[in-house]
PDB file of N, CA and C in Angstrom:
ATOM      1  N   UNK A   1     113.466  79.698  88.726  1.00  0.00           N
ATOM      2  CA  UNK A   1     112.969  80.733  87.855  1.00  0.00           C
ATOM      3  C   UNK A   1     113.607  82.059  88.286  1.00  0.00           C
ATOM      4  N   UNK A   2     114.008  82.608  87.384  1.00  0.00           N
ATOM      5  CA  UNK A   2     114.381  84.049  87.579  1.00  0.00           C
ATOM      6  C   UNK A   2     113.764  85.207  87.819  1.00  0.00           C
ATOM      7  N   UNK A   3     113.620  86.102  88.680  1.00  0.00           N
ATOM      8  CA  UNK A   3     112.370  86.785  88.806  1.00  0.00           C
ATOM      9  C   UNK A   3     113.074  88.458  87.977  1.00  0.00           C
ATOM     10  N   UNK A   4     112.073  89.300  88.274  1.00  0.00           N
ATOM     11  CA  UNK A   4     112.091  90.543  87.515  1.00  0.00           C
ATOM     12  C   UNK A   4     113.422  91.400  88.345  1.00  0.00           C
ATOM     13  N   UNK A   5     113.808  91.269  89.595  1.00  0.00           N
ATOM     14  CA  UNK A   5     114.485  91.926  90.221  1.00  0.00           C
ATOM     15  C   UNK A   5     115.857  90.851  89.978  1.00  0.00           C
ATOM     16  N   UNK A   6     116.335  89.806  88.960  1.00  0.00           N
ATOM     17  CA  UNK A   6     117.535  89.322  89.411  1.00  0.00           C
ATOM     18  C   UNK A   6     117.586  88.071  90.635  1.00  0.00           C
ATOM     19  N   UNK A   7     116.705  88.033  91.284  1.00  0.00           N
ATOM     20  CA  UNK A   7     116.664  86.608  92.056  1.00  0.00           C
ATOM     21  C   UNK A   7     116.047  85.439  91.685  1.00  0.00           C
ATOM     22  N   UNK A   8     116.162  84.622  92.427  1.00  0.00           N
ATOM     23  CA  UNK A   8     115.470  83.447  92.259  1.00  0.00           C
ATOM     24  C   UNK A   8     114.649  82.891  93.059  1.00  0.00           C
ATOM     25  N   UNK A   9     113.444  82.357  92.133  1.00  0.00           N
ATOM     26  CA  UNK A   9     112.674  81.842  92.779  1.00  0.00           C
ATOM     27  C   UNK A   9     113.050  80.290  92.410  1.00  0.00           C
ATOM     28  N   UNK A  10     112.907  79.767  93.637  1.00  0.00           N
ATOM     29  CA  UNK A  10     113.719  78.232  93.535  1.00  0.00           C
ATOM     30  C   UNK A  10     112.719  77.156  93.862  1.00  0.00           C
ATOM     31  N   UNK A  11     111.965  77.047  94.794  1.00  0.00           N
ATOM     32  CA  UNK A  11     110.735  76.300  95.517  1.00  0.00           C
ATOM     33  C   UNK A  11     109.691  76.997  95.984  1.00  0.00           C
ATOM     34  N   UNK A  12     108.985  76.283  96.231  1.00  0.00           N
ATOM     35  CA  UNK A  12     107.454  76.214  96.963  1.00  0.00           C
ATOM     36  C   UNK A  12     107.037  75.199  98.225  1.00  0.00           C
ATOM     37  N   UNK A  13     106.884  75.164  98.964  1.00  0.00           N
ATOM     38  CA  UNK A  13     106.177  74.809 100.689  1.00  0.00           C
ATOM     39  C   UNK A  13     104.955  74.729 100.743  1.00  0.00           C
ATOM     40  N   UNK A  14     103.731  73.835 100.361  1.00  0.00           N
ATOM     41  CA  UNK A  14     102.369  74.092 100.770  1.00  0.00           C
ATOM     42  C   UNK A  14     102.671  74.856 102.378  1.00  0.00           C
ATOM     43  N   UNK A  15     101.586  75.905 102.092  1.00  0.00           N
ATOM     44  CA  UNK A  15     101.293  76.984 103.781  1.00  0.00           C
ATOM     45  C   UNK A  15     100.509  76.043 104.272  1.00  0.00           C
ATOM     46  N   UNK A  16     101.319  74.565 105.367  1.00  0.00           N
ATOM     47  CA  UNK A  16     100.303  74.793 106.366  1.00  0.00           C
ATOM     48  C   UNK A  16     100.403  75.349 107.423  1.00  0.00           C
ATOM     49  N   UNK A  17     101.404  75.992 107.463  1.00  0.00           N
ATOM     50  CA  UNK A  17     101.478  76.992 109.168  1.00  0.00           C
ATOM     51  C   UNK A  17     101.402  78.470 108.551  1.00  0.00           C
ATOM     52  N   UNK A  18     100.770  79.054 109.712  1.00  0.00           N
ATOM     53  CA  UNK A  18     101.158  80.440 109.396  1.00  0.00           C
ATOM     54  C   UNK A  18     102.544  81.328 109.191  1.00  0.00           C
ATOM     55  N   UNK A  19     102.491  82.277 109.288  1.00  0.00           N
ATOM     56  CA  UNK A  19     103.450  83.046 109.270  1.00  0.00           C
ATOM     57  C   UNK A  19     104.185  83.682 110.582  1.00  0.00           C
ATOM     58  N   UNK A  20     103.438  83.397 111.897  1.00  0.00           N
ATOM     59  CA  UNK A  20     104.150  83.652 112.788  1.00  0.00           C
ATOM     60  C   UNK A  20     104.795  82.140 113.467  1.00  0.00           C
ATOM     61  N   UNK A  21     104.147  81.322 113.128  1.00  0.00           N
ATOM     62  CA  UNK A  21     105.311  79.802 113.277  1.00  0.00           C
ATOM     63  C   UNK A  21     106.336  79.924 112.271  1.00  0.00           C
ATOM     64  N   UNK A  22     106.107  80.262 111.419  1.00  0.00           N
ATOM     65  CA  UNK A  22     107.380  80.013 110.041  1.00  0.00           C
ATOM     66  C   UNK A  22     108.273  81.161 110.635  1.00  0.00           C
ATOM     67  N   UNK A  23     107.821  82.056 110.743  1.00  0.00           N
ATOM     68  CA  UNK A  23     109.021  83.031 111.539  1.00  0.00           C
ATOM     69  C   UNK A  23     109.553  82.289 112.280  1.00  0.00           C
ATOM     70  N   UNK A  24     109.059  81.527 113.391  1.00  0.00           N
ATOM     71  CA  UNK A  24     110.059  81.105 114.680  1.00  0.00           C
ATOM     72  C   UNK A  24     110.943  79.961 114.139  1.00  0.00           C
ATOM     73  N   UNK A  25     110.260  79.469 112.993  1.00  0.00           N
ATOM     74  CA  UNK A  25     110.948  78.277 112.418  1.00  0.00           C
ATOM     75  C   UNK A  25     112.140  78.297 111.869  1.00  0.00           C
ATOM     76  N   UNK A  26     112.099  79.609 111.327  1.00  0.00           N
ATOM     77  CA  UNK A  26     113.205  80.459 110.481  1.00  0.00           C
ATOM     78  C   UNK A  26     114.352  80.487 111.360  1.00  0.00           C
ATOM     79  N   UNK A  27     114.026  80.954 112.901  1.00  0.00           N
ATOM     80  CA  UNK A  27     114.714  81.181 113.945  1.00  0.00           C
ATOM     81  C   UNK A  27     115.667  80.578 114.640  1.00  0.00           C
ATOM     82  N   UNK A  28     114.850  78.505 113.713  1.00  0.00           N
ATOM     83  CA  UNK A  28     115.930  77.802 114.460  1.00  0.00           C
ATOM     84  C   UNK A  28     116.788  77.156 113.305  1.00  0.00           C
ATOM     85  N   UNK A  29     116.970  77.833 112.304  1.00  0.00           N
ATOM     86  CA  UNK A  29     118.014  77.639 111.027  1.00  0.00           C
ATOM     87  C   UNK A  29     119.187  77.453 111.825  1.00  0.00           C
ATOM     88  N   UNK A  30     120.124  76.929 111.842  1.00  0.00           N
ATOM     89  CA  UNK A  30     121.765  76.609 112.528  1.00  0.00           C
ATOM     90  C   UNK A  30     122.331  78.241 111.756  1.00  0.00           C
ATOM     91  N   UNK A  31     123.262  79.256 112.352  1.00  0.00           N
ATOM     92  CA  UNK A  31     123.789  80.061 111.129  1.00  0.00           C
ATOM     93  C   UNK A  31     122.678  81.355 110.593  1.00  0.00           C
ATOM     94  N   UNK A  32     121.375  81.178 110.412  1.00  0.00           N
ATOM     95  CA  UNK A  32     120.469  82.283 109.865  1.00  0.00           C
ATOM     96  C   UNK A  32     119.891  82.689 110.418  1.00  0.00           C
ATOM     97  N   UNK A  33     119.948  84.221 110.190  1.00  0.00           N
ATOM     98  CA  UNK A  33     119.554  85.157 110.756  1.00  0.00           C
ATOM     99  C   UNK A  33     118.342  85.655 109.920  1.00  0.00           C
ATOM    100  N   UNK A  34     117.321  86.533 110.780  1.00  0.00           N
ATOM    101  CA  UNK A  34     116.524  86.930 109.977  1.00  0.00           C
ATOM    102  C   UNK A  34     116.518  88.423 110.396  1.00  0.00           C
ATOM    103  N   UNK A  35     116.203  89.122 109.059  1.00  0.00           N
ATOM    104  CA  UNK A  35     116.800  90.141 109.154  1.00  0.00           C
ATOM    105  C   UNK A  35     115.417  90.978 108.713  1.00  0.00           C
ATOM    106  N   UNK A  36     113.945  90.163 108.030  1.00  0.00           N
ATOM    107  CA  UNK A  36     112.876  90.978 108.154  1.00  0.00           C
ATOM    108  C   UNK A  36     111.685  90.355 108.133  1.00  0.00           C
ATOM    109  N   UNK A  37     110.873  91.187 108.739  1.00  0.00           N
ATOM    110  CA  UNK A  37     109.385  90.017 108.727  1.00  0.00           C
ATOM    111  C   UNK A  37     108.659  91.228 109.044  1.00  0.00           C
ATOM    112  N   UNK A  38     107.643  90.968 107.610  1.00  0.00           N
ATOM    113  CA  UNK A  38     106.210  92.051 107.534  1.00  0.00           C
ATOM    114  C   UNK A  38     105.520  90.973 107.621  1.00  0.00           C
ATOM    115  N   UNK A  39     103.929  91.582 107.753  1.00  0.00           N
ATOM    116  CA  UNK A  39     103.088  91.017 107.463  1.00  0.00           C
ATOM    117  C   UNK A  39     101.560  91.884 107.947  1.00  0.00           C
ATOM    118  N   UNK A  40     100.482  91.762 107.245  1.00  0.00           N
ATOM    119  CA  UNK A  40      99.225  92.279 107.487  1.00  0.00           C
ATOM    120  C   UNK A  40      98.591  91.789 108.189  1.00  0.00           C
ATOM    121  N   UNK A  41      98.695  90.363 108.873  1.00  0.00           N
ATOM    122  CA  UNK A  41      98.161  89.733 109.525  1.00  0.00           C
ATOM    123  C   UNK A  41      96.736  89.220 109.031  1.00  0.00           C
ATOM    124  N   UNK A  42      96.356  89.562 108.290  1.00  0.00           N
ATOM    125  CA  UNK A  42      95.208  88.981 107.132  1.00  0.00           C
ATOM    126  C   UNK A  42      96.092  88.313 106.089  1.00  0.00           C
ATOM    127  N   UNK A  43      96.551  88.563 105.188  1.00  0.00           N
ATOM    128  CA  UNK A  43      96.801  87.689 103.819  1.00  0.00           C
ATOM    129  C   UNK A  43      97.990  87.709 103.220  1.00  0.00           C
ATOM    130  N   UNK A  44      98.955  88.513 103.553  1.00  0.00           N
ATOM    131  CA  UNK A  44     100.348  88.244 103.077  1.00  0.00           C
ATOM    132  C   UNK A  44     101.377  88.199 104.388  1.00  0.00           C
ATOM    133  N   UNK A  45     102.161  87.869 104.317  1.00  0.00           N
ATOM    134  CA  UNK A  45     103.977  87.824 104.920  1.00  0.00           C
ATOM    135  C   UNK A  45     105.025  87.916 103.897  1.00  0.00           C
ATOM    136  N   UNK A  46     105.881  88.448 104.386  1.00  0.00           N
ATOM    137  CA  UNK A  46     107.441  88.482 103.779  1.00  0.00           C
ATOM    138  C   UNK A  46     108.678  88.193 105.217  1.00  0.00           C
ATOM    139  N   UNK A  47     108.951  87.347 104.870  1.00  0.00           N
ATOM    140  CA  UNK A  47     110.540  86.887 105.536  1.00  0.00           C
ATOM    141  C   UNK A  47     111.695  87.020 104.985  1.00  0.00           C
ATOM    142  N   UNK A  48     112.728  88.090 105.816  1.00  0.00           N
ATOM    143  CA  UNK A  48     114.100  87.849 104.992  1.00  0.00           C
ATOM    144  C   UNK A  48     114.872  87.396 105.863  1.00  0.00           C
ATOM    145  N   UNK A  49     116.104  86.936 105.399  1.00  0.00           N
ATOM    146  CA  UNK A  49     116.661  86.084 106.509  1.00  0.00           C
ATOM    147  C   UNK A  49     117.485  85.966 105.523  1.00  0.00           C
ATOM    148  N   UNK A  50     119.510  85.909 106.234  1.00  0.00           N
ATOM    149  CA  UNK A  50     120.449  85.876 105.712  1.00  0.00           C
ATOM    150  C   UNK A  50     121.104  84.323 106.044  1.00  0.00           C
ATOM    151  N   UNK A  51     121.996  83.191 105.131  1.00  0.00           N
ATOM    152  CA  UNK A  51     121.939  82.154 105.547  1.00  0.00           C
ATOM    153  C   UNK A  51     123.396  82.034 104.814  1.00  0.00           C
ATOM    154  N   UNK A  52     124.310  81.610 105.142  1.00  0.00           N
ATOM    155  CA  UNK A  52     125.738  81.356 104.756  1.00  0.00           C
ATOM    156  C   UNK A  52     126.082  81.983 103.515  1.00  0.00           C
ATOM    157  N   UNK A  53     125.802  83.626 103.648  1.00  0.00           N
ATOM    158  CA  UNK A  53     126.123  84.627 103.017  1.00  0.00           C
ATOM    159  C   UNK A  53     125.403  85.131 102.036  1.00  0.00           C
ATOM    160  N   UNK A  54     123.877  84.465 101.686  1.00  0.00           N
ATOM    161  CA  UNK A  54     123.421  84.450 101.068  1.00  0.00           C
ATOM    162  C   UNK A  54     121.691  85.191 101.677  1.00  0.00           C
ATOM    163  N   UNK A  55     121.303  86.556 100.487  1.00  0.00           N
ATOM    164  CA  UNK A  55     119.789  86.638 101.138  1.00  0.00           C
ATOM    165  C   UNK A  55     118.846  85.823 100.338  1.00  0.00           C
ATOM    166  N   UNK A  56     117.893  85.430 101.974  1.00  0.00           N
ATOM    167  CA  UNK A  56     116.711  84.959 101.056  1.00  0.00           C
ATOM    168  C   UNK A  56     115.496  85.333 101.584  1.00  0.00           C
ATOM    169  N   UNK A  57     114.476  85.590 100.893  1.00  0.00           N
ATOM    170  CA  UNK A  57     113.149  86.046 101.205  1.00  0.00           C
ATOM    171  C   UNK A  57     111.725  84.751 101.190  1.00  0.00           C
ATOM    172  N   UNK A  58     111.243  84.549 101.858  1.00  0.00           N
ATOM    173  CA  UNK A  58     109.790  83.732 102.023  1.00  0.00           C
ATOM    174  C   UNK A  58     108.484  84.571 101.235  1.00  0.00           C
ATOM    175  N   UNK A  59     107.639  83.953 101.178  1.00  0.00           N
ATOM    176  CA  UNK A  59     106.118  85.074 101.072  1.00  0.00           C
ATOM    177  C   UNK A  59     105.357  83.922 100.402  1.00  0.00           C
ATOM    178  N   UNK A  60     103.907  84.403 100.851  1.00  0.00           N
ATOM    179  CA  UNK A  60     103.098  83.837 100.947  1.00  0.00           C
ATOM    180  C   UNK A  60     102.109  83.745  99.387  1.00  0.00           C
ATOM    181  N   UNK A  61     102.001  82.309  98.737  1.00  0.00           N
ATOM    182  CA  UNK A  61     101.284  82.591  97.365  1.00  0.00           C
ATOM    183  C   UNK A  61     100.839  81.170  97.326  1.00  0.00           C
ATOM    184  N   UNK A  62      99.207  81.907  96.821  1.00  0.00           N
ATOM    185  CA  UNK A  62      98.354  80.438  95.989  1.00  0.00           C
ATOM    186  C   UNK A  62      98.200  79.683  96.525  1.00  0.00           C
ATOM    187  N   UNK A  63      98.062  79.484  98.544  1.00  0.00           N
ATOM    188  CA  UNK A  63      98.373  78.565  99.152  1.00  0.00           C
ATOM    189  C   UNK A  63      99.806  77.831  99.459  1.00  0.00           C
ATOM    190  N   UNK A  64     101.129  78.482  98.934  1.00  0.00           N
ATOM    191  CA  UNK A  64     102.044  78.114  99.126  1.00  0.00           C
ATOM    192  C   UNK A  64     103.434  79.402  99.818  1.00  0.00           C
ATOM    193  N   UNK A  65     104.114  78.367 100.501  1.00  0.00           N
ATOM    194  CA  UNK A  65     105.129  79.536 101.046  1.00  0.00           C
ATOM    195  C   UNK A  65     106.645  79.319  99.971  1.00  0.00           C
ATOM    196  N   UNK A  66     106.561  80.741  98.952  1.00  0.00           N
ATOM    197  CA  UNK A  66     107.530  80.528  97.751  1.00  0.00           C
ATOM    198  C   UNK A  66     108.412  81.375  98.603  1.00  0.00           C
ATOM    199  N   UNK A  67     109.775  80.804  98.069  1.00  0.00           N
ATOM    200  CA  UNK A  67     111.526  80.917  98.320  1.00  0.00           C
ATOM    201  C   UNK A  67     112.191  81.438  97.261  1.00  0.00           C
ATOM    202  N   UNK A  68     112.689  82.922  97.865  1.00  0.00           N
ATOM    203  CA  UNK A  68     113.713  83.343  96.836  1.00  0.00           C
ATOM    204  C   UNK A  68     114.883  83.421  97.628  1.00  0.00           C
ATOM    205  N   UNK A  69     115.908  83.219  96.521  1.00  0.00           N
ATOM    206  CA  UNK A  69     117.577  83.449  97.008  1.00  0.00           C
ATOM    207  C   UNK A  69     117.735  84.815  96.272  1.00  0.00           C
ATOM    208  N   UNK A  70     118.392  85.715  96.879  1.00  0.00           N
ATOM    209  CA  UNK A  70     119.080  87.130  95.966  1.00  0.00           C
ATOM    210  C   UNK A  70     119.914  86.680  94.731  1.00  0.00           C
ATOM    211  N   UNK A  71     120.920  86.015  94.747  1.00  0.00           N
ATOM    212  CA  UNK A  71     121.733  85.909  94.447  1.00  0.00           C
ATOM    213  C   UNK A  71     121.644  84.471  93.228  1.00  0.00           C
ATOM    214  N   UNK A  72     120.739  84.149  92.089  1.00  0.00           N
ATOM    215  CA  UNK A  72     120.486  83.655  91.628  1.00  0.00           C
ATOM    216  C   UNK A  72     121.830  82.296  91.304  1.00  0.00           C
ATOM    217  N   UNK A  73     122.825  82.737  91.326  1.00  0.00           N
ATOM    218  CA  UNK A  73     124.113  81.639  91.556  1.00  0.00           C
ATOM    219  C   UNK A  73     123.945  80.986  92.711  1.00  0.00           C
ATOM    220  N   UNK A  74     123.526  80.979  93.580  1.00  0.00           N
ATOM    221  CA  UNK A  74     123.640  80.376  94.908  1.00  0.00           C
ATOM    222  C   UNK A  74     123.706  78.697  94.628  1.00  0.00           C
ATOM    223  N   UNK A  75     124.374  78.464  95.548  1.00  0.00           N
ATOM    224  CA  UNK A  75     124.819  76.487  95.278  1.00  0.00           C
ATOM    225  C   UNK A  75     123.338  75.867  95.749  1.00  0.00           C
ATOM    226  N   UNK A  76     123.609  74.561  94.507  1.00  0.00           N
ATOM    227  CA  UNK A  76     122.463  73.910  95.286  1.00  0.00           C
ATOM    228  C   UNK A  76     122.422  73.099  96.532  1.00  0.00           C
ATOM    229  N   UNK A  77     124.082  73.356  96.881  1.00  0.00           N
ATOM    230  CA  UNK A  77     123.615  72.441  98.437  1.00  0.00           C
ATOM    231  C   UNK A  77     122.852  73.382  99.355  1.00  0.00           C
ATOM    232  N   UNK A  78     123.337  75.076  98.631  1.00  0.00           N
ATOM    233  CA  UNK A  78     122.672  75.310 100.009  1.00  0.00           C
ATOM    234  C   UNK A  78     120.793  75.774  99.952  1.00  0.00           C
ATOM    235  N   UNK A  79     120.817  76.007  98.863  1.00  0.00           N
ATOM    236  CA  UNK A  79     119.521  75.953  98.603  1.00  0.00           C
ATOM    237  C   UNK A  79     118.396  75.174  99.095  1.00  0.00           C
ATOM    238  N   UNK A  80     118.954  73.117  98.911  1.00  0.00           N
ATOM    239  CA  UNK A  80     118.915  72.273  99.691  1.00  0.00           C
ATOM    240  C   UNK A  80     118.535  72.410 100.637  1.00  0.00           C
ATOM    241  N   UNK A  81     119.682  72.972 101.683  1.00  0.00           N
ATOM    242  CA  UNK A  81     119.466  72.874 103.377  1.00  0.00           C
ATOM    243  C   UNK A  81     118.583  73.968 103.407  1.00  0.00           C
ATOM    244  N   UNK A  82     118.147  74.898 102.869  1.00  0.00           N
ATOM    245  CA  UNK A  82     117.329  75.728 103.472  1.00  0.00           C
ATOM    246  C   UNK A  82     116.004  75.053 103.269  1.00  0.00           C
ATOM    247  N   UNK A  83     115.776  74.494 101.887  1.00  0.00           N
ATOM    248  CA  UNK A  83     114.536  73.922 101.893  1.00  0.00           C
ATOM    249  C   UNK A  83     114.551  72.444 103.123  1.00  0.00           C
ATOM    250  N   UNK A  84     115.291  71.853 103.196  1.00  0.00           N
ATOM    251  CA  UNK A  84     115.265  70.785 104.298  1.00  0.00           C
ATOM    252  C   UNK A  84     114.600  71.102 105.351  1.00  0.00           C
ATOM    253  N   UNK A  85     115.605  72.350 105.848  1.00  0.00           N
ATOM    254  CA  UNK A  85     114.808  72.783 107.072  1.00  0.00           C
ATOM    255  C   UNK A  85     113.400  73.243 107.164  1.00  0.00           C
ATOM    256  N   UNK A  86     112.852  73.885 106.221  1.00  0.00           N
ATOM    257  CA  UNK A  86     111.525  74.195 106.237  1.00  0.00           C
ATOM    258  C   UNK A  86     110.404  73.288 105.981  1.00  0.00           C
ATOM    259  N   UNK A  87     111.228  71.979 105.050  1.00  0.00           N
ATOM    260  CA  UNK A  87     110.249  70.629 105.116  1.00  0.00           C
ATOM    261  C   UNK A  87     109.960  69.868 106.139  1.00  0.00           C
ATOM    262  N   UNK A  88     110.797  70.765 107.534  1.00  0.00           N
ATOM    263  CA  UNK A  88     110.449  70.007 108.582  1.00  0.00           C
ATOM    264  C   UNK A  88     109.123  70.217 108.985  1.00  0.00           C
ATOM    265  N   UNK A  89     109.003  71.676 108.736  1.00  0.00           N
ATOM    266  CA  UNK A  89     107.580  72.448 109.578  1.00  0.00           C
ATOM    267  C   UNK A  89     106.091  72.295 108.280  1.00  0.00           C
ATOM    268  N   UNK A  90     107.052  72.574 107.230  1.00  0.00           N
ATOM    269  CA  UNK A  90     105.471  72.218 105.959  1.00  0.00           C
ATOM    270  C   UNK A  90     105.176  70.804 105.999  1.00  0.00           C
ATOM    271  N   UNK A  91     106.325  70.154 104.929  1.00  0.00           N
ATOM    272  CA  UNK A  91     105.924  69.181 104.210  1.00  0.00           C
ATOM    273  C   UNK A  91     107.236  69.281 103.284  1.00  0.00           C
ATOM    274  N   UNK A  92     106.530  68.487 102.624  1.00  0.00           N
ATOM    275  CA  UNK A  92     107.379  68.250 101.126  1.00  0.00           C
ATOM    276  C   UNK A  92     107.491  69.176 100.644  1.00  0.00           C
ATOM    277  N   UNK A  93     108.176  69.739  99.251  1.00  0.00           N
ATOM    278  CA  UNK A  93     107.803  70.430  98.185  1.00  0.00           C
ATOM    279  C   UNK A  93     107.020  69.736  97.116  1.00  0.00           C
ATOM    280  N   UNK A  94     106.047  70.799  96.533  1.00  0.00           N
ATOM    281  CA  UNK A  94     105.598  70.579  95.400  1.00  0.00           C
ATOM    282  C   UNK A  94     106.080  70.753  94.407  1.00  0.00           C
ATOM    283  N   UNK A  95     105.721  69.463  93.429  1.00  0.00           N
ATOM    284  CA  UNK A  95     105.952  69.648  91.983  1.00  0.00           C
ATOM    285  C   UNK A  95     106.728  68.531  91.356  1.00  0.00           C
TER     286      UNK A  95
END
């Protein structure tokens, strides 16, 4: 899905970890860097993190941790590996 700013929203992660594991998780991407992490520590996070040239942002919704790429062209392999890696620490994706 295309969002209002030009990116994409591509997947969803049921949240079962928080947001300071998903940070460290982020950490052990092969290649990605993360380049931001808010959070209130009550009810939202945002993760950005740069990954074979490509930005992408995390955040927290509806019980799920949704994935945007900047760059709405982005390949689906790599889209793929980013979600791979994070199905290590959630789960599956939904849907």
């Amino acid at each position: 899905m295309i969002m209002n700013d030009g990116g994409r929203h591509f997947a969803g992660l049921p949240e079962t970890y928080d947001w300071h594991r998903l940070h460290a998780h982020a950490r052990c991407l092969a290649c990605a860097t993360v380049t931001g992490f808010m959070t209130d520590d009550v009810t939202e996070a945002w993760l950005d993190f740069t990954y074979r040239d490509h930005v992408f942002s995390v955040n927290n919704q509806f019980g799920e941790w949704w994935f945007f790429v900047q760059d709405p062209a982005c390949s689906d392999a790599i889209l793929h590996a980013v979600i791979e890696h994070f199905e290590g620490l959630l789960g599956p994706a939904r849907g």
